[in-house]
N, C-alpha and C. Protein backbone atom coordinates (compact mmCIF):
# COMPACT_ATOMS: atom_id res chain seq x y z
N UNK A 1 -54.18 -1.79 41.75
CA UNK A 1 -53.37 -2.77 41.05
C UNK A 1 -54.01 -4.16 41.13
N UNK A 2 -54.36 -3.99 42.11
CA UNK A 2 -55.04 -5.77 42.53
C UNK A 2 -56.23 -6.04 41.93
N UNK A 3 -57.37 -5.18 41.96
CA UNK A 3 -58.93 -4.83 41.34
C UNK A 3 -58.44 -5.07 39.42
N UNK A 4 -57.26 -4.09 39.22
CA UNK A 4 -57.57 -4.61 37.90
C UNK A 4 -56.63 -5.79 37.36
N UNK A 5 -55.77 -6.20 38.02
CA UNK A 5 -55.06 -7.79 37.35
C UNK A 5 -56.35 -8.51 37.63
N UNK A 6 -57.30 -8.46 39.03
CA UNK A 6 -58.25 -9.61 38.95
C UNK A 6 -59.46 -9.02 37.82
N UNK A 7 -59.49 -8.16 37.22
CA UNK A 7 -60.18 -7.68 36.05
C UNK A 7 -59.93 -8.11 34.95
N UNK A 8 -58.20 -8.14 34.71
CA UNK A 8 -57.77 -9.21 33.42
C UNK A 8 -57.73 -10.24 33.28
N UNK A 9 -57.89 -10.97 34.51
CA UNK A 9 -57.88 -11.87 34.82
C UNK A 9 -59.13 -12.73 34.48
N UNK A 10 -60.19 -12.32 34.96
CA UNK A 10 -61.88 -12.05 34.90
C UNK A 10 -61.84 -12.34 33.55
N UNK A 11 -61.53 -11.35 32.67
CA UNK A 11 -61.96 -11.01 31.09
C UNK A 11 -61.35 -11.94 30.06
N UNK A 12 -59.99 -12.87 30.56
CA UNK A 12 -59.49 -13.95 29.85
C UNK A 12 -60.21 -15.23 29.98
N UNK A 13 -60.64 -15.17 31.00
CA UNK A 13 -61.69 -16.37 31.41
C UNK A 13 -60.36 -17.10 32.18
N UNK A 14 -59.73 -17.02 32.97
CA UNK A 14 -59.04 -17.36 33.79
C UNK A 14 -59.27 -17.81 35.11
N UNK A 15 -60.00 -16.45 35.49
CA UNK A 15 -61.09 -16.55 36.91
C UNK A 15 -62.47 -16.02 36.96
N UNK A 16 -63.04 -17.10 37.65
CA UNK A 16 -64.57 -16.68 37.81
C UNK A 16 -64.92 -15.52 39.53
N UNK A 17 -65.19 -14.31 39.48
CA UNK A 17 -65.11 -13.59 40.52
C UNK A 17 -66.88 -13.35 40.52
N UNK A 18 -67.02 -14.11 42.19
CA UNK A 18 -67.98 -14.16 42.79
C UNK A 18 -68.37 -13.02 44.15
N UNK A 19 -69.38 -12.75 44.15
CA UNK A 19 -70.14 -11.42 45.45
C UNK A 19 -68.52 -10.50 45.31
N UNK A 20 -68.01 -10.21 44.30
CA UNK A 20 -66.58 -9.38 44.44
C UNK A 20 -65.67 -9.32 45.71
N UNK A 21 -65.45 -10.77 45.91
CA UNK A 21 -64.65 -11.24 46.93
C UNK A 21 -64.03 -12.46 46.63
N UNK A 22 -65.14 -13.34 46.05
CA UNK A 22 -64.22 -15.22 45.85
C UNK A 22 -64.27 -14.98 44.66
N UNK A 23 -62.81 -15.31 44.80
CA UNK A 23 -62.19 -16.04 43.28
C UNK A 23 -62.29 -17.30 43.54
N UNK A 24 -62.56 -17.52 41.77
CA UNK A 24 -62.52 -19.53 41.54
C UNK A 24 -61.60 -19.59 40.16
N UNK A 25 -60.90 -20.35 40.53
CA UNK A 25 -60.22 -21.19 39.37
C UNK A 25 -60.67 -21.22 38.30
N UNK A 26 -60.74 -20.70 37.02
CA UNK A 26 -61.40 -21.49 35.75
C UNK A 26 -60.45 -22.71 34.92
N UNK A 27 -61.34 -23.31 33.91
CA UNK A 27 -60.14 -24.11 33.18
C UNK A 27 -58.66 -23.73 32.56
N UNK A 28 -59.18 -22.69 32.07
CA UNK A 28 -57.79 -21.50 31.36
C UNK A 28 -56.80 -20.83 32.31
N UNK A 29 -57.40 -21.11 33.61
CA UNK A 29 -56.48 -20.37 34.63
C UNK A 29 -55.84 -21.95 35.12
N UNK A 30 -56.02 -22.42 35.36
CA UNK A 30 -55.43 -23.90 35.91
C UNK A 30 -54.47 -24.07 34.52
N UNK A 31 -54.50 -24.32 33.44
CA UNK A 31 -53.98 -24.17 32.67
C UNK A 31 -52.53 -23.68 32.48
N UNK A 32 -52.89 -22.58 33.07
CA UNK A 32 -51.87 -21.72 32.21
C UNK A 32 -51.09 -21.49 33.42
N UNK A 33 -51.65 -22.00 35.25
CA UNK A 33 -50.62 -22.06 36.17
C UNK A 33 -49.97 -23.60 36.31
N UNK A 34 -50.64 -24.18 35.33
CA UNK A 34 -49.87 -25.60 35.79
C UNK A 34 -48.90 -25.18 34.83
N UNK A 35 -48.94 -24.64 33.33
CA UNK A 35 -47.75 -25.14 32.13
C UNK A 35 -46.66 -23.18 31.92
N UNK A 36 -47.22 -22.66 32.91
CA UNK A 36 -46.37 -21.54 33.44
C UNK A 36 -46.45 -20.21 32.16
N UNK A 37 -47.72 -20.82 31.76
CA UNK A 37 -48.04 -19.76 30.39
C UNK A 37 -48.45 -18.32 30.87
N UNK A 38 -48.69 -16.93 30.50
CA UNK A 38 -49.36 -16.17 30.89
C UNK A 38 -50.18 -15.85 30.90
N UNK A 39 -51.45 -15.39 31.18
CA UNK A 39 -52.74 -15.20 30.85
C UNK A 39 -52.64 -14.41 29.60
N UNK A 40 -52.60 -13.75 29.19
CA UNK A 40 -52.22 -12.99 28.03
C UNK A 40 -52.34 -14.73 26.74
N UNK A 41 -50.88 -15.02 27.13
CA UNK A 41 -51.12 -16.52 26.09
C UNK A 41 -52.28 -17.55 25.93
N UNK A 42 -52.89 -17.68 26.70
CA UNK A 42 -53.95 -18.67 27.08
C UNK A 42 -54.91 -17.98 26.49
N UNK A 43 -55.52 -16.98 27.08
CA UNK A 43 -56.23 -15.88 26.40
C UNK A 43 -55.88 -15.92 25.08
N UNK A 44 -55.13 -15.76 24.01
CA UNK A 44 -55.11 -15.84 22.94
C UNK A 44 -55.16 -17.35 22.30
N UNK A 45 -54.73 -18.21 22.87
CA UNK A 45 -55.40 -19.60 22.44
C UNK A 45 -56.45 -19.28 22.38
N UNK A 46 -56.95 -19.56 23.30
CA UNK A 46 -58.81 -19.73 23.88
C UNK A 46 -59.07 -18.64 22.61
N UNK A 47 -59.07 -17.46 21.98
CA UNK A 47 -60.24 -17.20 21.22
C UNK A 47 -59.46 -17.26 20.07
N UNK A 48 -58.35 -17.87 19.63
CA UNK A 48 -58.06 -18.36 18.34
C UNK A 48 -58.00 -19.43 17.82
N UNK A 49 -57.78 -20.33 18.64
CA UNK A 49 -57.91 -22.01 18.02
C UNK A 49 -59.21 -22.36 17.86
N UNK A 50 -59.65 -23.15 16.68
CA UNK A 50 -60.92 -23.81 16.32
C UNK A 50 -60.94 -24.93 16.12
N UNK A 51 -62.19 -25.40 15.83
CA UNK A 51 -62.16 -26.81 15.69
C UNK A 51 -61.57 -27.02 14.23
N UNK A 52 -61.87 -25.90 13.46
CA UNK A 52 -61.05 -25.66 11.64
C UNK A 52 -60.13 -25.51 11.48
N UNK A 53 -59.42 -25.04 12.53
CA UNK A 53 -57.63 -24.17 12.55
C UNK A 53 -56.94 -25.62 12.13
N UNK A 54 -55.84 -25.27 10.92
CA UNK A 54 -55.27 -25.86 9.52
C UNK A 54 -53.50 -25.96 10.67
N UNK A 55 -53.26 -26.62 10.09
CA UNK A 55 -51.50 -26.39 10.78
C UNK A 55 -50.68 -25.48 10.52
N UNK A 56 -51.08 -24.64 9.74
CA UNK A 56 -50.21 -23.10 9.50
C UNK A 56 -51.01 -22.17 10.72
N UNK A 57 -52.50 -22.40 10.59
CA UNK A 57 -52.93 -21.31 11.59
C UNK A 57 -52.83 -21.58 13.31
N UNK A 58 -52.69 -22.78 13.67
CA UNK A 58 -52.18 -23.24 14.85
C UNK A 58 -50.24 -22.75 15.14
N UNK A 59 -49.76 -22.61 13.55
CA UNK A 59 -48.39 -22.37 14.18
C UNK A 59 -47.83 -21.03 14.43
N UNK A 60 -49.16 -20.64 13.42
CA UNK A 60 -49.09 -18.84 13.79
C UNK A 60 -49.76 -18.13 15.17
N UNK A 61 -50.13 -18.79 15.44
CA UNK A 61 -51.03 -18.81 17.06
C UNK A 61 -49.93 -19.23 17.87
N UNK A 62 -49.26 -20.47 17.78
CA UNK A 62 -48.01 -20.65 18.50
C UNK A 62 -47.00 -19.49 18.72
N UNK A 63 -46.65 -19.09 17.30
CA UNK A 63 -45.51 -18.13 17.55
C UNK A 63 -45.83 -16.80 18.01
N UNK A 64 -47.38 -16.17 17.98
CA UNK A 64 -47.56 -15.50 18.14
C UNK A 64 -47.41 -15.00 20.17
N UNK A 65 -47.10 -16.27 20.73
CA UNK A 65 -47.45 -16.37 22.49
C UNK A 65 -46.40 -15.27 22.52
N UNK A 66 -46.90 -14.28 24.11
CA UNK A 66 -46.07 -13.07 24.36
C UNK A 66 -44.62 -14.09 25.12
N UNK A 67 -44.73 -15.22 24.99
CA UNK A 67 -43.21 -15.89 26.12
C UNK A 67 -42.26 -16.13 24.98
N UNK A 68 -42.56 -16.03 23.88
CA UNK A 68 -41.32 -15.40 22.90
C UNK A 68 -40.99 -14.66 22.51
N UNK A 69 -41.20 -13.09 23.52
CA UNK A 69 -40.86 -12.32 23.10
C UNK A 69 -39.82 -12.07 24.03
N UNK A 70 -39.37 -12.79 25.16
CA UNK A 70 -38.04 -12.86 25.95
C UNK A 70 -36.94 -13.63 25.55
N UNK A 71 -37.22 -14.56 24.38
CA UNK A 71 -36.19 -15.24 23.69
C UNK A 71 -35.16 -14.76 22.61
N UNK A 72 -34.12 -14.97 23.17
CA UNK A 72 -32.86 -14.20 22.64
C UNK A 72 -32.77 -14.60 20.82
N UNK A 73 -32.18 -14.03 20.38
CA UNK A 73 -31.88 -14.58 18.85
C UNK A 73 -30.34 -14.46 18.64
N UNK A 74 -29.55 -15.40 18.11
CA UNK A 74 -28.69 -15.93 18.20
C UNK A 74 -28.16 -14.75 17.19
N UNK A 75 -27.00 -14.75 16.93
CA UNK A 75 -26.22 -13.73 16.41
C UNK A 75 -26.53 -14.56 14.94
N UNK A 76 -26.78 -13.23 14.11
CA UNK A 76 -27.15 -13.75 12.01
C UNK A 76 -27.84 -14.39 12.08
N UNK A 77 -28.42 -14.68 13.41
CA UNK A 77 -30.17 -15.19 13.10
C UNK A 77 -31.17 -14.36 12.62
N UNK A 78 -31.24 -13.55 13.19
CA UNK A 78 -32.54 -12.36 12.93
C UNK A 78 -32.60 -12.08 11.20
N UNK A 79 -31.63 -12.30 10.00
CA UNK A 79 -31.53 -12.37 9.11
C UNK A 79 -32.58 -13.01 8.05
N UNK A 80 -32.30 -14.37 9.08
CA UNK A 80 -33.29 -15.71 8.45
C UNK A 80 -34.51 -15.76 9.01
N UNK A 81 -34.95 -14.89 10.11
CA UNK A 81 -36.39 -14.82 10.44
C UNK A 81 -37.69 -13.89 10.06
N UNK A 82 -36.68 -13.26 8.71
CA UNK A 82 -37.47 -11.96 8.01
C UNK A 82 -38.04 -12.89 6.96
């Protein structure tokens, strides 16, 4: 369990894993423990935002983060989000 979260971890660019013992901090991992994002989310920033990304494709990158997928939808909402 531990070998592979620090594997996903590794592969988001989150953490840098050294002689397969030290972990180091990367930028995307500081990140995403200071603003309580998941690696999963950060990870999908990091290889979708560009220096070109338009304000529709930044908001589809927004909505796309897995931390809205615990957000409730209000009753005859789900209607207006099709």
């Amino acid at each position: 369990l531990v070998e592979s979260t620090v594997d996903d971890l590794a592969e988001s660019h989150c953490i840098a894993v050294k002689d397969e013992m030290l972990l180091q901090p990367l930028n995307l991992g500081m990140i995403a423990a200071y603003y309580y994002i998941q690696y999963t989310t950060i990870e999908l920033f990091a290889s979708s935002i560009t220096p070109k990304s338009k304000l529709k494709g930044l908001l589809q990158i927004l909505s796309s983060a897995s931390e809205y997928m615990d957000m409730p939808v209000r009753a005859n909402e789900d209607v207006n989000l099709r």
